[in-house]
N, C-alpha and C. Protein backbone atom coordinates (compact mmCIF):
# COMPACT_ATOMS: atom_id res chain seq x y z
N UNK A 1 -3.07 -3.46 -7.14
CA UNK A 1 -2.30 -3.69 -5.94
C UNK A 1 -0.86 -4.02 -6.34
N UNK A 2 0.11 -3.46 -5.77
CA UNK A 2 1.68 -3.49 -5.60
C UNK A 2 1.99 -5.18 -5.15
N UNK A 3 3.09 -5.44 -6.11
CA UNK A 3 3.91 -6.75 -5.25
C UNK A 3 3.52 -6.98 -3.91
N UNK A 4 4.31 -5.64 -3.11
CA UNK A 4 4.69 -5.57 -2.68
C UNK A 4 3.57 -5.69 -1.38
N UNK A 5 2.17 -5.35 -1.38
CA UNK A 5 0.93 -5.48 -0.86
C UNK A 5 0.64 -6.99 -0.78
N UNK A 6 1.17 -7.67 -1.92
CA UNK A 6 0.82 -8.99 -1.81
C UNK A 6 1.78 -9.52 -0.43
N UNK A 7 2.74 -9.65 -1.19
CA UNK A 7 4.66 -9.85 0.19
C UNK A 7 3.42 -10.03 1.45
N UNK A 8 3.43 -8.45 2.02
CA UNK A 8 2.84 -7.75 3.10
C UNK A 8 1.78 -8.40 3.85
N UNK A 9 0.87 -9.24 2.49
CA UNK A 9 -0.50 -10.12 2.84
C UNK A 9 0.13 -11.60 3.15
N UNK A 10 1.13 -11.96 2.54
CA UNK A 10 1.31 -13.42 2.74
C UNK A 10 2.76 -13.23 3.72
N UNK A 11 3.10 -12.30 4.28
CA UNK A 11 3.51 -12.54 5.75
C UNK A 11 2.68 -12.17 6.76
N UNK A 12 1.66 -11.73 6.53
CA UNK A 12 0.63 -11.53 7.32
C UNK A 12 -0.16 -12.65 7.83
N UNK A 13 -0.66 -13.37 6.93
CA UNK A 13 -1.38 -14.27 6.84
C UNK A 13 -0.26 -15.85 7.46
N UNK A 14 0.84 -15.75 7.55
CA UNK A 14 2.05 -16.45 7.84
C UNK A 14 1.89 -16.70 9.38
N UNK A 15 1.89 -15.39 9.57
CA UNK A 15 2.25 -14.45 11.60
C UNK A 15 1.05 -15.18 12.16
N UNK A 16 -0.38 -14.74 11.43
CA UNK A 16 -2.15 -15.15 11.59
C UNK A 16 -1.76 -16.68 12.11
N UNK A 17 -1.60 -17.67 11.18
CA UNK A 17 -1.39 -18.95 11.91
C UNK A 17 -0.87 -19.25 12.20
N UNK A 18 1.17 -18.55 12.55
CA UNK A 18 1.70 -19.33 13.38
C UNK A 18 1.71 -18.33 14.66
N UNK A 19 0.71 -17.98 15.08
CA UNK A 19 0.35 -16.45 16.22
C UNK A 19 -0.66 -18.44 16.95
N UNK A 20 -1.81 -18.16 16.03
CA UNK A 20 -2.96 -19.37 16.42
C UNK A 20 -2.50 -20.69 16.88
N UNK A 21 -0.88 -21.26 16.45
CA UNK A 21 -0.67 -22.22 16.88
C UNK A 21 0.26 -22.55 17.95
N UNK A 22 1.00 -21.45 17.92
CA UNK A 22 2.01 -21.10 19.20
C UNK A 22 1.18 -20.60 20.66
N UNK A 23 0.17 -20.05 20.12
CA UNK A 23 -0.40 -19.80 21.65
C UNK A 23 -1.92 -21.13 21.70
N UNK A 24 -2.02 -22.10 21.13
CA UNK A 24 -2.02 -23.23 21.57
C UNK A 24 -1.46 -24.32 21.64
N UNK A 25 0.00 -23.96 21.46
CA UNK A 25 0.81 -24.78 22.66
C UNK A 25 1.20 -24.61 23.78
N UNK A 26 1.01 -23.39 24.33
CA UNK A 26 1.03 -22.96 25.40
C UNK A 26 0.28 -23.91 26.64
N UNK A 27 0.46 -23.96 27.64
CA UNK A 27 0.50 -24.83 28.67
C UNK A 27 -0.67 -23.81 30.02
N UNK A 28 -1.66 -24.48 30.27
CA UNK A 28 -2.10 -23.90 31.11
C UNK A 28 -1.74 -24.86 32.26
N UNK A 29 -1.71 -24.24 33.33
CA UNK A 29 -1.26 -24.49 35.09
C UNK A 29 -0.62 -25.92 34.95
N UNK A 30 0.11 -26.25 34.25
CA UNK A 30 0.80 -27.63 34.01
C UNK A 30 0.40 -28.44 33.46
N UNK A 31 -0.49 -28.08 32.19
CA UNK A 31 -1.06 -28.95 31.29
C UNK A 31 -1.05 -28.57 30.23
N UNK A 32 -1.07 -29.09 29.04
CA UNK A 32 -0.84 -28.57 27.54
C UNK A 32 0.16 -29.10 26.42
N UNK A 33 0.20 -28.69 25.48
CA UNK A 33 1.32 -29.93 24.74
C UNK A 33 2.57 -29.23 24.88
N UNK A 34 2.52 -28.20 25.64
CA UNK A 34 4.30 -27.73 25.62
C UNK A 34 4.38 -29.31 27.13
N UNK A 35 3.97 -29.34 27.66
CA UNK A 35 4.27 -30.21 28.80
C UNK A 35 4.28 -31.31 28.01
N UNK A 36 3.79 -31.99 27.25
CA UNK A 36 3.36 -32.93 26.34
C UNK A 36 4.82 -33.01 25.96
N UNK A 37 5.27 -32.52 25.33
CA UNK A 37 6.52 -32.05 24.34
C UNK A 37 7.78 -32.64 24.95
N UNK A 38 7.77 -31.64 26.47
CA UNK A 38 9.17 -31.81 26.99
C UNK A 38 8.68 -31.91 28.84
N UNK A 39 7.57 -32.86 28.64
CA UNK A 39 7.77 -33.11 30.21
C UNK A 39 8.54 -33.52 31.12
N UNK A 40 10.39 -34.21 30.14
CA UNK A 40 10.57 -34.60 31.64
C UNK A 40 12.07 -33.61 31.51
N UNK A 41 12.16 -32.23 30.81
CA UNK A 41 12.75 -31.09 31.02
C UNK A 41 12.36 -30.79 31.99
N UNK A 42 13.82 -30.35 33.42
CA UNK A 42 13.57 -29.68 34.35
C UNK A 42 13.31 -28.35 34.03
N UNK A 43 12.61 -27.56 34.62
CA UNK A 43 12.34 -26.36 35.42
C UNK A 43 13.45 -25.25 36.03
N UNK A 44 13.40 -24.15 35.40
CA UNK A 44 14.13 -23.50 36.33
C UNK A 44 14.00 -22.64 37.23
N UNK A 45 14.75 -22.02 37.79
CA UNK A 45 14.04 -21.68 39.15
C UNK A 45 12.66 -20.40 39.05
N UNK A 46 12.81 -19.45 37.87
CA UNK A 46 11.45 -18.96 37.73
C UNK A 46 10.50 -19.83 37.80
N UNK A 47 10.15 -21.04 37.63
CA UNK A 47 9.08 -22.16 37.66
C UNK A 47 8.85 -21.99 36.07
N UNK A 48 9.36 -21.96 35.14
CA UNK A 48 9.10 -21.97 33.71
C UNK A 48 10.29 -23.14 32.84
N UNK A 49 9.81 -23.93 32.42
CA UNK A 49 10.98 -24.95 31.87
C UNK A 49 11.37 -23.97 30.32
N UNK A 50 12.30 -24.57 30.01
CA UNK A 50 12.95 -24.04 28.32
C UNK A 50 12.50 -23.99 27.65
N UNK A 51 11.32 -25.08 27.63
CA UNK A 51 10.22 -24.95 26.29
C UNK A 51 9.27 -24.16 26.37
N UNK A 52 8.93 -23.48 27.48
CA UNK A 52 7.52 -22.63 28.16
C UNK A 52 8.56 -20.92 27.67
N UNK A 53 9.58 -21.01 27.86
CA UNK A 53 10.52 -19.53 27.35
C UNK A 53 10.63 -19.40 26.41
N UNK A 54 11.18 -20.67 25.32
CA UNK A 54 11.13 -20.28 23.91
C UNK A 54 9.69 -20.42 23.26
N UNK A 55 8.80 -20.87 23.83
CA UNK A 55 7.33 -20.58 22.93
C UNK A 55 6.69 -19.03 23.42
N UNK A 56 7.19 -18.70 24.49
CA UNK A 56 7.14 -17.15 24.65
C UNK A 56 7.14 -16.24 23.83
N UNK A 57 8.76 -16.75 23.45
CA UNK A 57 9.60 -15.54 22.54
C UNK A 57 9.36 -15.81 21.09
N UNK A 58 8.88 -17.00 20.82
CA UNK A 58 8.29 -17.14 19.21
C UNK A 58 6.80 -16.77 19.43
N UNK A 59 5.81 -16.87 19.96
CA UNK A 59 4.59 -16.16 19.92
C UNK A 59 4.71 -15.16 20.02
N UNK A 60 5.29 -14.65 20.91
CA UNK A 60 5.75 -13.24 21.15
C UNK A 60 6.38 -12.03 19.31
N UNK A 61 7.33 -13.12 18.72
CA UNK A 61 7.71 -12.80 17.73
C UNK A 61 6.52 -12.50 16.60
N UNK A 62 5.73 -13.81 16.52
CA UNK A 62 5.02 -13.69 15.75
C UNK A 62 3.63 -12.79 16.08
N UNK A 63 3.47 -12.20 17.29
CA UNK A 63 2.61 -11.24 17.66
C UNK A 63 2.85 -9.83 17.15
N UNK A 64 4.48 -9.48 17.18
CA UNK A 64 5.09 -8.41 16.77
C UNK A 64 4.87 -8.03 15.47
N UNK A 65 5.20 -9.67 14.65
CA UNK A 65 5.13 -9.45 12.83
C UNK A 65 3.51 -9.34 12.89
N UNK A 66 2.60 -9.87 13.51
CA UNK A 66 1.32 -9.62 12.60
C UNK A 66 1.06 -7.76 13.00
N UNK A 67 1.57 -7.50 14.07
CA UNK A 67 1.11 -6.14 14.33
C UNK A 67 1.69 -4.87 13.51
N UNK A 68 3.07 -5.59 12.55
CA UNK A 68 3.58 -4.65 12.10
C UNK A 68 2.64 -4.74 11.17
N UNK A 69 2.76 -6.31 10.06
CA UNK A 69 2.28 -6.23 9.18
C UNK A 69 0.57 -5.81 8.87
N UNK A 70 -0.10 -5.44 10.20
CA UNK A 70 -1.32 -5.27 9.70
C UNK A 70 -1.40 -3.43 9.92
N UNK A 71 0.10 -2.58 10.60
CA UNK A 71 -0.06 -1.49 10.11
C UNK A 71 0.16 -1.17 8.73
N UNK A 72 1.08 -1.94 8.09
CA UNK A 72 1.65 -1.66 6.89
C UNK A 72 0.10 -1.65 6.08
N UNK A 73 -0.45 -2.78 5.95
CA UNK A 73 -1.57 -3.22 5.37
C UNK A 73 -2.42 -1.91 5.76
N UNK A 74 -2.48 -1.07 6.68
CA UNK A 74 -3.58 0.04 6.56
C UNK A 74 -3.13 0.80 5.37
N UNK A 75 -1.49 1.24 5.30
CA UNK A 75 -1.21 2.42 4.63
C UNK A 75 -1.40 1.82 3.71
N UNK A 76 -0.92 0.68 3.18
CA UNK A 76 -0.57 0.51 1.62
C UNK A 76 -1.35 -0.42 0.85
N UNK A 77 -2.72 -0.69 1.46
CA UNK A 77 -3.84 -1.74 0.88
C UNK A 77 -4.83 -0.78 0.45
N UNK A 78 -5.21 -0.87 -0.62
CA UNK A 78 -6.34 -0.22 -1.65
C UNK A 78 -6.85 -1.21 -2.31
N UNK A 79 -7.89 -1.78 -1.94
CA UNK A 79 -8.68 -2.72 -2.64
C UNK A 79 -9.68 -2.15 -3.23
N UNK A 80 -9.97 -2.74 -4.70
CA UNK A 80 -10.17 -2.29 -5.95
C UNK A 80 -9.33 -1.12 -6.80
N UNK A 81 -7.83 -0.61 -6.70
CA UNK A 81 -7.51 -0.07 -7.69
C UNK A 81 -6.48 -0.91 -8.50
């Protein structure tokens, strides 16, 4: 296996748990530790406070990297040569 397969596995494996921990901070119907966090942040008028947008866009991020990195991992993972 290439460096470079490894890289590929340990940002993979990176995305894997911070994918698992960002979408349990997520907040169901006004409960959860994003509310926990920054409950007495107002709201804006979508009904979503600042902290409920930026855990969006970082789960969101880290949804993107595991999906790249687990195409990469089809082409370029050969286990056992």
């Amino acid at each position: 296996m290439t460096v470079f397969a490894y890289i590929v596995i340990a940002i993979h494996s990176i995305c894997a748990i911070g994918l698992i921990l960002f979408v349990l901070l997520h907040s169901g119907k006004g409960t959860g530790l994003s509310s926990m966090l920054g409950g007495a942040v107002p709201t804006t008028s979508s009904g979503s406070g600042i902290i409920e947008k930026n855990l969006d866009r970082i789960t969101v991020g880290f949804a993107a990297g595991y999906a790249v990195t687990a195409l990469l991992l089809m082409i370029i993972y050969r286990p056992g040569l």
